[in-house]
Protein backbone atom coordinates (compact mmCIF):
# COMPACT_ATOMS: atom_id res chain seq x y z
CA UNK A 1 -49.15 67.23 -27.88
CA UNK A 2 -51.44 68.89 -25.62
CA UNK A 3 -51.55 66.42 -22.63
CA UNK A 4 -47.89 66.18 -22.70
CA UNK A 5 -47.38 69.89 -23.00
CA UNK A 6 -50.15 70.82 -20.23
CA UNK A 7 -49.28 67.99 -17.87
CA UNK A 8 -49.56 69.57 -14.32
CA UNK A 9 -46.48 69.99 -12.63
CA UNK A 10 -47.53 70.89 -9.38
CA UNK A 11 -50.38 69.49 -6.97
CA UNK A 12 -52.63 73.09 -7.55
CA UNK A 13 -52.74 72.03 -11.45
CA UNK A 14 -54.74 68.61 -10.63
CA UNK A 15 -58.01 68.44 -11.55
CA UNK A 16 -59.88 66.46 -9.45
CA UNK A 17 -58.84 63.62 -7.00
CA UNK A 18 -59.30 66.46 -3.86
CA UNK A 19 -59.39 63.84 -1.53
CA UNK A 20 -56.02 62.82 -2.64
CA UNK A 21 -54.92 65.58 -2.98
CA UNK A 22 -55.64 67.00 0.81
CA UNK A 23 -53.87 63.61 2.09
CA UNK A 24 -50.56 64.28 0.06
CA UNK A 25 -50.72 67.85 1.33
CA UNK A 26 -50.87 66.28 4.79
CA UNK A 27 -47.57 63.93 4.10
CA UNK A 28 -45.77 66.89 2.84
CA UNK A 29 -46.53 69.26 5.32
CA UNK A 30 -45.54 66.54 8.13
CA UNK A 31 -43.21 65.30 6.02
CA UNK A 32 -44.18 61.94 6.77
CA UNK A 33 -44.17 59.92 3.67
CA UNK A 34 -44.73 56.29 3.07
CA UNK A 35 -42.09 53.52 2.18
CA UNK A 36 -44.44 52.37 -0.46
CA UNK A 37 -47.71 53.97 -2.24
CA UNK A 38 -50.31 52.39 -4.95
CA UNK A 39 -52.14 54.98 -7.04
CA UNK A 40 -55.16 53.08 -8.64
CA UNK A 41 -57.71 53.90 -10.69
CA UNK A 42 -59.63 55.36 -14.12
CA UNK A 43 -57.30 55.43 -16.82
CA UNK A 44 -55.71 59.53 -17.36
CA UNK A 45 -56.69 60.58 -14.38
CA UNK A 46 -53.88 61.41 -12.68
CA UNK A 47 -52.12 58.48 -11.13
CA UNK A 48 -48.34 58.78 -13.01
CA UNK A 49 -48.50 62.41 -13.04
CA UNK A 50 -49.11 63.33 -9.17
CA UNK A 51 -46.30 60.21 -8.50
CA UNK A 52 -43.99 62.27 -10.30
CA UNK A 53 -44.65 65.47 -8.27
CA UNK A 54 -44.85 63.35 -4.88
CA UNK A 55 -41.42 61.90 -6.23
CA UNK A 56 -40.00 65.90 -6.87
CA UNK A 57 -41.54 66.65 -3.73
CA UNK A 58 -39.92 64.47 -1.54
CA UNK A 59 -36.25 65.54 -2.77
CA UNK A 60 -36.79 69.38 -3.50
CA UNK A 61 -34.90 71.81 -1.47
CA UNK A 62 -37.80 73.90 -1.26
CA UNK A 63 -41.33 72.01 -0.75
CA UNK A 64 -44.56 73.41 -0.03
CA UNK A 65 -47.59 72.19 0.08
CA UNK A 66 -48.20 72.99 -3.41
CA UNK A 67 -45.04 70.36 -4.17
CA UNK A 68 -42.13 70.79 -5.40
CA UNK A 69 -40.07 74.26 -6.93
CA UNK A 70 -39.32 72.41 -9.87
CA UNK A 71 -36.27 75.56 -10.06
CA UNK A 72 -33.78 74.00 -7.49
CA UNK A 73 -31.21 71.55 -8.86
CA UNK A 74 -32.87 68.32 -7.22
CA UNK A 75 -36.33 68.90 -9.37
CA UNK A 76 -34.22 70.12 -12.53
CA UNK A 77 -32.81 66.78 -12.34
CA UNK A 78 -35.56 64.66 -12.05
CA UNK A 79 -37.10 66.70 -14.54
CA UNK A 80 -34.73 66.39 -16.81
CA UNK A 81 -34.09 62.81 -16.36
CA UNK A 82 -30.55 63.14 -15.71
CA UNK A 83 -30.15 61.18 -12.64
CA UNK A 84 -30.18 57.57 -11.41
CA UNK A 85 -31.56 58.21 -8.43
CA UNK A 86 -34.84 58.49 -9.68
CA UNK A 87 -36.01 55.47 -11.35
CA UNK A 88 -39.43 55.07 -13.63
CA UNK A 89 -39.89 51.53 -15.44
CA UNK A 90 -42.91 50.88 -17.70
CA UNK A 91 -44.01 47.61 -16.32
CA UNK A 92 -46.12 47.09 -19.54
CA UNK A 93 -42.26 46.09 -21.88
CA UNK A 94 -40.29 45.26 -18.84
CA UNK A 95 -42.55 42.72 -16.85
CA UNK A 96 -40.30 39.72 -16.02
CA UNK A 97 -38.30 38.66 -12.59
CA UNK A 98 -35.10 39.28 -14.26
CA UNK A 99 -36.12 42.91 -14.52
CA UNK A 100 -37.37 43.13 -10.92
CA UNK A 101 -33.95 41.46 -9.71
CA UNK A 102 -31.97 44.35 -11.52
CA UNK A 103 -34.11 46.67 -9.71
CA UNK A 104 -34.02 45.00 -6.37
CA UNK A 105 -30.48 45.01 -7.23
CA UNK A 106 -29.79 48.71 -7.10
CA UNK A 107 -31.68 49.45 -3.75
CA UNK A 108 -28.95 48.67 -2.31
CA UNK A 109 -26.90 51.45 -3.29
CA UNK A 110 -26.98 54.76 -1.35
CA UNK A 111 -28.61 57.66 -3.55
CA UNK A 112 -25.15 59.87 -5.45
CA UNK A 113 -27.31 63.12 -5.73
CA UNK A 114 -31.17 63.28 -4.44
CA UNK A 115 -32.16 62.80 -0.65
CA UNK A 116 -33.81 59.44 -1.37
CA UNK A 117 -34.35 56.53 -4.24
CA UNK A 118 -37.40 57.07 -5.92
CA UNK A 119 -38.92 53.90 -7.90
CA UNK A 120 -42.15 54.90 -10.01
CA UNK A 121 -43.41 51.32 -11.69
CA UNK A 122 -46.13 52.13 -14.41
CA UNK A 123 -48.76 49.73 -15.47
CA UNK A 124 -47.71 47.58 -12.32
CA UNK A 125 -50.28 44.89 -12.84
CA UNK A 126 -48.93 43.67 -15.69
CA UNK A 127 -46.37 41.99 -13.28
CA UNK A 128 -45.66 38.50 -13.93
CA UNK A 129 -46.34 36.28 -10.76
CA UNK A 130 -42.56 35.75 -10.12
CA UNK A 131 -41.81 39.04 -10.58
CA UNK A 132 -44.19 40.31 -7.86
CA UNK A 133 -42.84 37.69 -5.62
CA UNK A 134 -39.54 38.76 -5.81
CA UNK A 135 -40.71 42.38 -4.88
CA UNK A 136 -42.63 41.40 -2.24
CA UNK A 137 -39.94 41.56 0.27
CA UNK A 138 -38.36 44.77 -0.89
CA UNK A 139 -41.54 45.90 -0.54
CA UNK A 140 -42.61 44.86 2.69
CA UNK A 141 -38.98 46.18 4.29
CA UNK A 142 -37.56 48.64 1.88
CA UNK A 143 -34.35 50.33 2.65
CA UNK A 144 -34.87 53.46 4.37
CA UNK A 145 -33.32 55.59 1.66
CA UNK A 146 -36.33 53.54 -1.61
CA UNK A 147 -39.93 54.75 -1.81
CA UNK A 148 -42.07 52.83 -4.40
CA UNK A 149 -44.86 54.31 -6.15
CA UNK A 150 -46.91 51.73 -7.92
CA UNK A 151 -49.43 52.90 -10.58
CA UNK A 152 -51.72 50.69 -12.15
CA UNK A 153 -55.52 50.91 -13.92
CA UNK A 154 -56.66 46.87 -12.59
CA UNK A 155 -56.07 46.89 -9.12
CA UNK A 156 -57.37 43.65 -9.01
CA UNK A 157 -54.40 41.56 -10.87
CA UNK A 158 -51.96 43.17 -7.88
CA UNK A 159 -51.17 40.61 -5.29
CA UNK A 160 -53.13 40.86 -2.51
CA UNK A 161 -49.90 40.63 -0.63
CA UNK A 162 -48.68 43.47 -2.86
CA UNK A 163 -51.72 45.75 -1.63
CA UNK A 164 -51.53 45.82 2.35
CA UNK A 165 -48.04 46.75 2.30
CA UNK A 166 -48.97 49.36 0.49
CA UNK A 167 -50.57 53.22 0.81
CA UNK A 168 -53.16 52.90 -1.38
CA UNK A 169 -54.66 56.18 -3.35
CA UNK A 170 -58.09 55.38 -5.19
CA UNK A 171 -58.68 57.83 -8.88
CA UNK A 172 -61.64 58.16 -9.78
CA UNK A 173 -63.21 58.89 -13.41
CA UNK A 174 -63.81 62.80 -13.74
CA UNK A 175 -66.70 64.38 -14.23
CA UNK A 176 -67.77 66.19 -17.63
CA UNK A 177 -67.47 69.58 -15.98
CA UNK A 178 -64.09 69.11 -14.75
CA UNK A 179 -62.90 67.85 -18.29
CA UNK A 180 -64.71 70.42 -19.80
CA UNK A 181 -63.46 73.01 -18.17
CA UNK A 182 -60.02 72.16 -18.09
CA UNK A 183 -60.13 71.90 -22.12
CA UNK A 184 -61.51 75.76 -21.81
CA UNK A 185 -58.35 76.73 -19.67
CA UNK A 186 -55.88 74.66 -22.52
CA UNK A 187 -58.08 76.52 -25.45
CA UNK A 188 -57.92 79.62 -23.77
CA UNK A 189 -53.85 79.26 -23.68
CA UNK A 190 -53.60 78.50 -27.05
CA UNK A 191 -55.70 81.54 -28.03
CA UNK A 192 -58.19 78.95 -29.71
CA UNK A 193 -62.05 80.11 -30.16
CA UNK A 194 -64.72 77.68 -29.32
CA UNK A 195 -68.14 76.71 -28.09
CA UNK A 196 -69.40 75.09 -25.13
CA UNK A 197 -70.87 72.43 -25.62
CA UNK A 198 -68.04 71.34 -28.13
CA UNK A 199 -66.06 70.74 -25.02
CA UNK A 200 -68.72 68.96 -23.30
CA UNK A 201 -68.59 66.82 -26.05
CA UNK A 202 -65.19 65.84 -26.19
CA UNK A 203 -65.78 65.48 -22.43
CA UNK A 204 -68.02 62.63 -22.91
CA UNK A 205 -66.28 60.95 -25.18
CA UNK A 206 -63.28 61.08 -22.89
CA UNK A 207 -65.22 58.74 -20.87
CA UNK A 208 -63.66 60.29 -17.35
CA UNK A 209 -59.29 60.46 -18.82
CA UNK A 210 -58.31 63.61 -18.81
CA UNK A 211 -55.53 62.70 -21.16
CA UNK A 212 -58.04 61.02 -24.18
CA UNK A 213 -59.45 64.84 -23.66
CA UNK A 214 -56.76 66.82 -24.69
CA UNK A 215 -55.62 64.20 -26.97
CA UNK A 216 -59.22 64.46 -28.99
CA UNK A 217 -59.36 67.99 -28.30
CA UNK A 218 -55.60 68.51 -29.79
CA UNK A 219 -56.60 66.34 -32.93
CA UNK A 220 -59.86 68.71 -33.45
CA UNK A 221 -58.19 72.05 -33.17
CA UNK A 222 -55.67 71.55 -35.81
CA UNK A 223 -58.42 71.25 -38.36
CA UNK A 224 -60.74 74.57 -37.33
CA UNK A 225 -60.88 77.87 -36.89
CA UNK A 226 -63.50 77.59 -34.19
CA UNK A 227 -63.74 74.68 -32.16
CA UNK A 228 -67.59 73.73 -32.87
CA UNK A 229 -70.02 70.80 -32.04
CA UNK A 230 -70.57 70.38 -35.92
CA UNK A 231 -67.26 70.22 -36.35
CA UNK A 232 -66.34 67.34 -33.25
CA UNK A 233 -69.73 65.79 -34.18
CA UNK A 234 -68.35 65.25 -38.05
CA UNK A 235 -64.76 64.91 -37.26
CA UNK A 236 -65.51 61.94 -34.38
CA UNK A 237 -68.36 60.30 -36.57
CA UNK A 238 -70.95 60.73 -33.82
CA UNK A 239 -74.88 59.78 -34.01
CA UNK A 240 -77.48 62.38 -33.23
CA UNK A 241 -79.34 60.85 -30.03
CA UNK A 242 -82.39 61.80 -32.39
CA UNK A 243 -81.07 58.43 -34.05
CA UNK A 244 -80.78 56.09 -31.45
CA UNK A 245 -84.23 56.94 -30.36
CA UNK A 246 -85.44 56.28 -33.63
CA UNK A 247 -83.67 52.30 -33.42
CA UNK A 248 -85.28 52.16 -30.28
CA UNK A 249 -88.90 53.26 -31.33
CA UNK A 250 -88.42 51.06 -34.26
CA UNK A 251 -88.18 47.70 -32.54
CA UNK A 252 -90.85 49.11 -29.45
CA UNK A 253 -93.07 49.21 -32.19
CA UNK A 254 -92.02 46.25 -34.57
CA UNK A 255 -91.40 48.27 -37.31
CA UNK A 256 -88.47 46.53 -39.33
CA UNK A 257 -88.53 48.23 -42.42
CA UNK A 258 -87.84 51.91 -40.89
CA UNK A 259 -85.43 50.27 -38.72
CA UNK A 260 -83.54 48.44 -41.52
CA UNK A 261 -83.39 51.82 -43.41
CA UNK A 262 -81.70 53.58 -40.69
CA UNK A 263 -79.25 51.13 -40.28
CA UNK A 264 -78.13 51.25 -43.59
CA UNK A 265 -78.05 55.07 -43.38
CA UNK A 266 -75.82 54.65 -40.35
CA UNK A 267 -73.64 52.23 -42.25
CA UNK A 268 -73.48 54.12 -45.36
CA UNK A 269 -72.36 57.28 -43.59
CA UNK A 270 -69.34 55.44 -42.21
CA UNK A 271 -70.53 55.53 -38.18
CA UNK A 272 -69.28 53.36 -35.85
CA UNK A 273 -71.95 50.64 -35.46
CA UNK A 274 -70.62 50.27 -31.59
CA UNK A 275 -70.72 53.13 -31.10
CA UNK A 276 -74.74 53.18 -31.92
CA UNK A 277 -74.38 49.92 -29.84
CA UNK A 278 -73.49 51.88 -26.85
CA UNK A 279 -75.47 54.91 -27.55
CA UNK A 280 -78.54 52.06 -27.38
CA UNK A 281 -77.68 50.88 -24.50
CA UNK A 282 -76.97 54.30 -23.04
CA UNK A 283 -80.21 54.85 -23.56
CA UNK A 284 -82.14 52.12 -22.76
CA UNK A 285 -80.04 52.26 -19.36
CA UNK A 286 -82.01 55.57 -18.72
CA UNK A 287 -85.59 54.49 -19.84
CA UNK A 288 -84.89 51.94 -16.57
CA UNK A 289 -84.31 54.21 -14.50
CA UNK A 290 -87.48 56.40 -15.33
CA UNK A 291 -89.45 53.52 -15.44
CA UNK A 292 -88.41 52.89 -11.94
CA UNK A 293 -89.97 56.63 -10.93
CA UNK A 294 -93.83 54.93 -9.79
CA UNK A 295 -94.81 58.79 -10.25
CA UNK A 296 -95.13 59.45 -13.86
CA UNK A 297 -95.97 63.10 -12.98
CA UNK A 298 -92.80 63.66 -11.78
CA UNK A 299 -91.15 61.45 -14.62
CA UNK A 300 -92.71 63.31 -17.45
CA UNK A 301 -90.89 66.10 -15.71
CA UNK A 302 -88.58 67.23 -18.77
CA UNK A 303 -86.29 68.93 -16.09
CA UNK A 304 -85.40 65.60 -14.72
CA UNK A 305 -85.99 62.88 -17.86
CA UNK A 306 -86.19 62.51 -21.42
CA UNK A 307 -89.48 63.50 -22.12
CA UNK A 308 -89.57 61.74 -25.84
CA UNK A 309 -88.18 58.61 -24.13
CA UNK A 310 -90.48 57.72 -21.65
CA UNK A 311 -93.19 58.77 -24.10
CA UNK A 312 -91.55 55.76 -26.73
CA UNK A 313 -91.18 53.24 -23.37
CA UNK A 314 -94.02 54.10 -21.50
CA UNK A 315 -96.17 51.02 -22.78
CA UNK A 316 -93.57 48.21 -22.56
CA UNK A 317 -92.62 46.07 -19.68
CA UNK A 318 -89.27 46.90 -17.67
CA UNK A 319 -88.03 42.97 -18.20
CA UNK A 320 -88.73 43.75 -21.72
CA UNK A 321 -86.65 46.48 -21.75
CA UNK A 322 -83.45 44.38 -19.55
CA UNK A 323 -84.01 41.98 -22.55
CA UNK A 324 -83.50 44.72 -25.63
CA UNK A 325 -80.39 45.69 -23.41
CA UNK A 326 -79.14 42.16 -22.60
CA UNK A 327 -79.21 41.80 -27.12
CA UNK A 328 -76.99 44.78 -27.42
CA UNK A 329 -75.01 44.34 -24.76
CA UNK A 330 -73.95 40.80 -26.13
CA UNK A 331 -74.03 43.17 -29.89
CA UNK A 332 -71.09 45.23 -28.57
CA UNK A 333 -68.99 42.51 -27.61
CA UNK A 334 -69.87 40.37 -30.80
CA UNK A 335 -68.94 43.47 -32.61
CA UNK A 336 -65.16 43.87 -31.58
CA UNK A 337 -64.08 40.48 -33.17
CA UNK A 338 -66.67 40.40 -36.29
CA UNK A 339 -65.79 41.04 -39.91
CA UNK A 340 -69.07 41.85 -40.37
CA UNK A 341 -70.46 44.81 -38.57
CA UNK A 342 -73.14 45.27 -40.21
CA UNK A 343 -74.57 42.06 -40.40
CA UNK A 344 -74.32 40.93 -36.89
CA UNK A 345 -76.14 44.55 -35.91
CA UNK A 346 -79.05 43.87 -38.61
CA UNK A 347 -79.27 40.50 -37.31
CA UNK A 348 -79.76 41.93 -33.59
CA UNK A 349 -82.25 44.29 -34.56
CA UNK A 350 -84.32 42.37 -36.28
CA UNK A 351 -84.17 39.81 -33.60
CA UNK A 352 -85.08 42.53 -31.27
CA UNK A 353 -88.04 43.41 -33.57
CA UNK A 354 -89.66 40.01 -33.83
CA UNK A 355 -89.12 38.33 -29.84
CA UNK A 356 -92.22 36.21 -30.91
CA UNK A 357 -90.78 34.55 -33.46
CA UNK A 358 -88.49 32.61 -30.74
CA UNK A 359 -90.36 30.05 -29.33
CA UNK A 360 -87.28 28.50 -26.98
CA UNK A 361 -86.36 31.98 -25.70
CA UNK A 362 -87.56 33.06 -22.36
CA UNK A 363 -88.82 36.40 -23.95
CA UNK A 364 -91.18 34.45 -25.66
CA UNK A 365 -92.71 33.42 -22.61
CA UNK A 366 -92.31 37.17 -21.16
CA UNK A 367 -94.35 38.51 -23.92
CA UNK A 368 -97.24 35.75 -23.85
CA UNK A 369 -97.30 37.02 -19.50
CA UNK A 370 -97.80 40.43 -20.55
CA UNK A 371 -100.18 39.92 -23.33
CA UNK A 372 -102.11 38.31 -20.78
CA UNK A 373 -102.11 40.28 -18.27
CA UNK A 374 -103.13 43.02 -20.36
CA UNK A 375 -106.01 41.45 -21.97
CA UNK A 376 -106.91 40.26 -18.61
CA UNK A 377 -107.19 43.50 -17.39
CA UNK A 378 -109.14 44.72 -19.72
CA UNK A 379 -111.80 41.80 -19.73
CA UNK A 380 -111.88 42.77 -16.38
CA UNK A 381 -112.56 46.30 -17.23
CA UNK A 382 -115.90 45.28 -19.41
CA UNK A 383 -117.38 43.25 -17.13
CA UNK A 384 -117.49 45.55 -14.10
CA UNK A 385 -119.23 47.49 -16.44
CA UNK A 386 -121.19 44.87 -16.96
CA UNK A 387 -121.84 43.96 -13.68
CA UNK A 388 -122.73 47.52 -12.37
CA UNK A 389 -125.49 47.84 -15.22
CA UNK A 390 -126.72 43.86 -14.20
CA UNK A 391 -127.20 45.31 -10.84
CA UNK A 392 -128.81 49.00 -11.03
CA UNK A 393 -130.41 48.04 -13.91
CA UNK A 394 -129.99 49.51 -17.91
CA UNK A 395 -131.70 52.33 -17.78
CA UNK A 396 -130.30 54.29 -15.19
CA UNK A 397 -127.00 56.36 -14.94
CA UNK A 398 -124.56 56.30 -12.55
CA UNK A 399 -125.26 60.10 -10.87
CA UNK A 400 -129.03 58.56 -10.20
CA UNK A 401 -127.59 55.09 -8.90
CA UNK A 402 -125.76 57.11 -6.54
CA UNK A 403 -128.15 59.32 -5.34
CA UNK A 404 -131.05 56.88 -4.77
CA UNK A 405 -128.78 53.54 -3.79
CA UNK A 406 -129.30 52.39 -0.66
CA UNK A 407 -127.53 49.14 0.72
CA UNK A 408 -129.48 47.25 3.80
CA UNK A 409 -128.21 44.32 5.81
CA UNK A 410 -130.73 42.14 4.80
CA UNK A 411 -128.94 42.02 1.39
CA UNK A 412 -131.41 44.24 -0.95
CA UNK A 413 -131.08 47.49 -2.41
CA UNK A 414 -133.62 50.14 -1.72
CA UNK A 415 -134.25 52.00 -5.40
CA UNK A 416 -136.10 55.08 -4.41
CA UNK A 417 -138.86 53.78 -2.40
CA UNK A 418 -138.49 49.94 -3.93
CA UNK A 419 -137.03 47.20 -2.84
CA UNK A 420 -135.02 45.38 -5.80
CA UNK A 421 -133.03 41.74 -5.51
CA UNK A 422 -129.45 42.03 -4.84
CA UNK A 423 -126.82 40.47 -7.12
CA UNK A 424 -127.82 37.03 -6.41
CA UNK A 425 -131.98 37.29 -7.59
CA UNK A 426 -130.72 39.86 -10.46
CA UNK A 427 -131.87 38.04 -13.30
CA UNK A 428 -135.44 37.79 -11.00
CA UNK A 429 -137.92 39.87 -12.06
CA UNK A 430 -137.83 43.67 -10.46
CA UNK A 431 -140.42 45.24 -8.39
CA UNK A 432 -143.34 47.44 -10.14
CA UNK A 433 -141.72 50.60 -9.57
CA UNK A 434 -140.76 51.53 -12.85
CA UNK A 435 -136.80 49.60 -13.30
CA UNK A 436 -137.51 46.69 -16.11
CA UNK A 437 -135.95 43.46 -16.13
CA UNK A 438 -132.95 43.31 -17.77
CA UNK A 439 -133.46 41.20 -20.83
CA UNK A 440 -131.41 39.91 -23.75
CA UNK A 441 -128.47 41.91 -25.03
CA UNK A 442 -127.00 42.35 -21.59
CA UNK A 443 -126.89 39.33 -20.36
CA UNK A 444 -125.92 37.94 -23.45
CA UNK A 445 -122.90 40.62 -23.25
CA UNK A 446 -121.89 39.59 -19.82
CA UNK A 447 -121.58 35.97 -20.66
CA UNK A 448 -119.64 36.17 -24.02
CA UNK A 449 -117.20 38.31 -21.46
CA UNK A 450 -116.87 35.69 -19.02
CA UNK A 451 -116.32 33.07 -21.68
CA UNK A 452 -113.60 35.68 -23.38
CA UNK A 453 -112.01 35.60 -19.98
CA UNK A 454 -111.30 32.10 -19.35
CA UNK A 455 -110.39 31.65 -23.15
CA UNK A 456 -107.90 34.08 -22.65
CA UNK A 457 -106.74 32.38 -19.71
CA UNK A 458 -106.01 28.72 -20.48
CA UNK A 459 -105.31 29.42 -24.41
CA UNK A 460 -103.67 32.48 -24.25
């Protein structure tokens, strides 16, 4: 196994953490360690493995900031696992108070071999009450020759009480290029060939745990030659994003019948509908964010956005697009506990597809605003137009309007060398200069507008 056999063994082999990692340094090189320390954080990022070489650390006969030797007969035996001085329970199996009272229990023996009493307690949080009250104590005044290393992924479920006796180490999720490029160093060990953007990849789908990494990655190189994206993409049963942006386009543009054919396709194929779930929501996620950028010079940018997305969600409302996440958000959890995949992801879709169709849904009423608004502003649009010709009169264009117009305070317009009623006496007759009354058609427009309008606007 990959992540067992390339688990770092000394503080230089982390990847990541660097924060962390320069305040360890610090307690080694003062030597000043805590009684008790709480590594939280992303799952396989670190959190058991740099507790271990803290633990090695602390009783090597030759630290350096690095850590430990791991050659001298203190780190041989820890490594090993062939002394009781150094104590790791999985708190996961061995969770109750009668397990905490066997290991309160043996702090009170002086260490037979190593410098101190190490206690390492894995998956910490899953704790029982009682049995985090009974450490409390210990905690709070351990004996001088016990340091505690808690390790846990929910920082949350520890006891608040637990926490501020504690020095608490915070690990976050790492990056893609970190991942990545760790999985290059492993590959390039093993003498493995591979491509790029194979490991970046496998770096996604790690989703920030170095350990899911190398286990996906150690999975994928025993059946290849050369590690290649068509290979992880086929072997991990992962969509083309060409495909979720098809779903989405689908249901922007109400067009079940493609939709429903993809779907199928998707099903068919044996992908993992939640995994399109996410992908979806991935991806609507980032059409928010562009649709947040009020420039759309700068979003059409295909340097910083998907150009093909904001081209598919440029015409729809940002609340619409919350709402198509909020449906597949709820999707993915419906999903998990289904026996029906398929079905409940059709179902969504289609729902998605047709928001009209539910009249007791607030989308309903988000898509009647819009539609309004739109149509508004485009009555609008017409009768400006309207409005402008009403006033300068059919015949001319806007470049001679321009030139010639001539607003007084008296409230007329000087045409030329004419003066011509303004806005109020347009329907009047004009003067004798040569601009004729506006008859008919025009008028006739201009009303059927302003009826259109305030149609629109109490029937909707």
């Amino acid at each position: 196994m990959l992540h067992r056999t390339y688990r770092p063994q000394t503080l230089s082999e982390v990847c990541g953490q660097e924060q962390n990692l320069i305040t360890i340094r610090a307690q080694i090189e003062e030597k000043r360690y805590s009684s008790a320390y709480l590594f939280e954080g992303h799952r396989g990022t670190g959190k058991t493995t740099i507790a271990r070489i803290l633990a090695r650390t602390i009783c090597c006969d030759h630290p350096t900031t690095d850590g430990p030797c791991n050659h001298c007969r203190n780190c041989r035996m820890i490594l090993e696992e062939k002394t009781m001085d150094f104590i790791e329970l999985d708190a996961a199996s061995h969770n109750t108070i009668a397990d905490i009272k066997e290991l309160i229990n043996s702090t009170s023996y002086l260490p037979s071999i190593l410098p101190k009493k190490i206690y390492i307690i894995d998956e910490a949080h899953n704790l029982s009450k009682n049995a985090f009250d009974a450490l409390l104590k210990t905690i709070e005044e351990p004996p001088e020759h016990c340091i505690f290393m808690l390790c846990t992924t929910e920082l949350y479920k520890i006891p608040v009480t637990i926490r501020s006796r504690c020095s608490i180490f915070t690990f976050s999720a790492l990056s893609i290029q970190t991942i990545s490029g760790r999985l290059a160093t492993v590959l390039d060990d093993v003498g493995k060939k591979y491509e790029l953007k194979a490991l970046e990849t496998i770096a996604y789908q790690a989703d920030g745990s170095m350990r899911d990494a190398l286990s996906i990655c150690d999975r994928l190189i025993l059946s290849c030659d050369i590690l290649t994206y068509t290979h992880v993409k086929n072997t991990l049963k992962l969509m083309d994003e060409s495909i979720t942006l098809q779903i989405i386009k689908c249901i922007i543009s109400k067009d079940t019948k493609t939709g429903i054919t993809y779907l199928k396709k998707i099903y068919e194929e044996g992908n993992n509908l939640s995994q399109l779930a996410e992908n979806v929501i991935h991806t609507l996620a980032e059409s928010i964010i562009l649709k947040s950028f009020n420039a759309s010079e700068e979003s059409q940018n295909p340097a910083t956005m998907n150009s093909e997305l904001y081209m598919i969600t440029k015409d729809i409302s940002i609340e619409l697009i919350f709402w198509y996440t909020d449906q597949f958000c709820g999707l993915k959890e419906k999903i998990r506990n289904t026996l029906d995949p398929y079905m409940d992801t059709l179902l969504a879709f289609v729902k998605c597809c047709n928001p009209d169709m539910l009249d007791d849904d607030k989308i309903y009423l988000l898509n009647r605003i819009n539609k309004l608004e739109d149509k508004i502003k485009d009555l609008y649009e017409k009768l400006s137009v309207y409005e402008n010709r009403i006033e300068h009169g059919s015949n001319e264009t806007a470049t001679e309007i321009s030139e010639t117009n001539e607003i007084e305070s008296d409230g007329f317009e000087k045409l030329g060398d004419e003066e011509i009623p303004f806005r109020g006496e347009a329907e009047e007759s004009r003067s004798e200069s040569g601009t004729e009354k506006l008859e008919g058609d025009e008028g006739d427009n201009a009303k059927d507008i302003f009826s259109e309008l305030l149609e629109t606007f109490f029937t909707g």
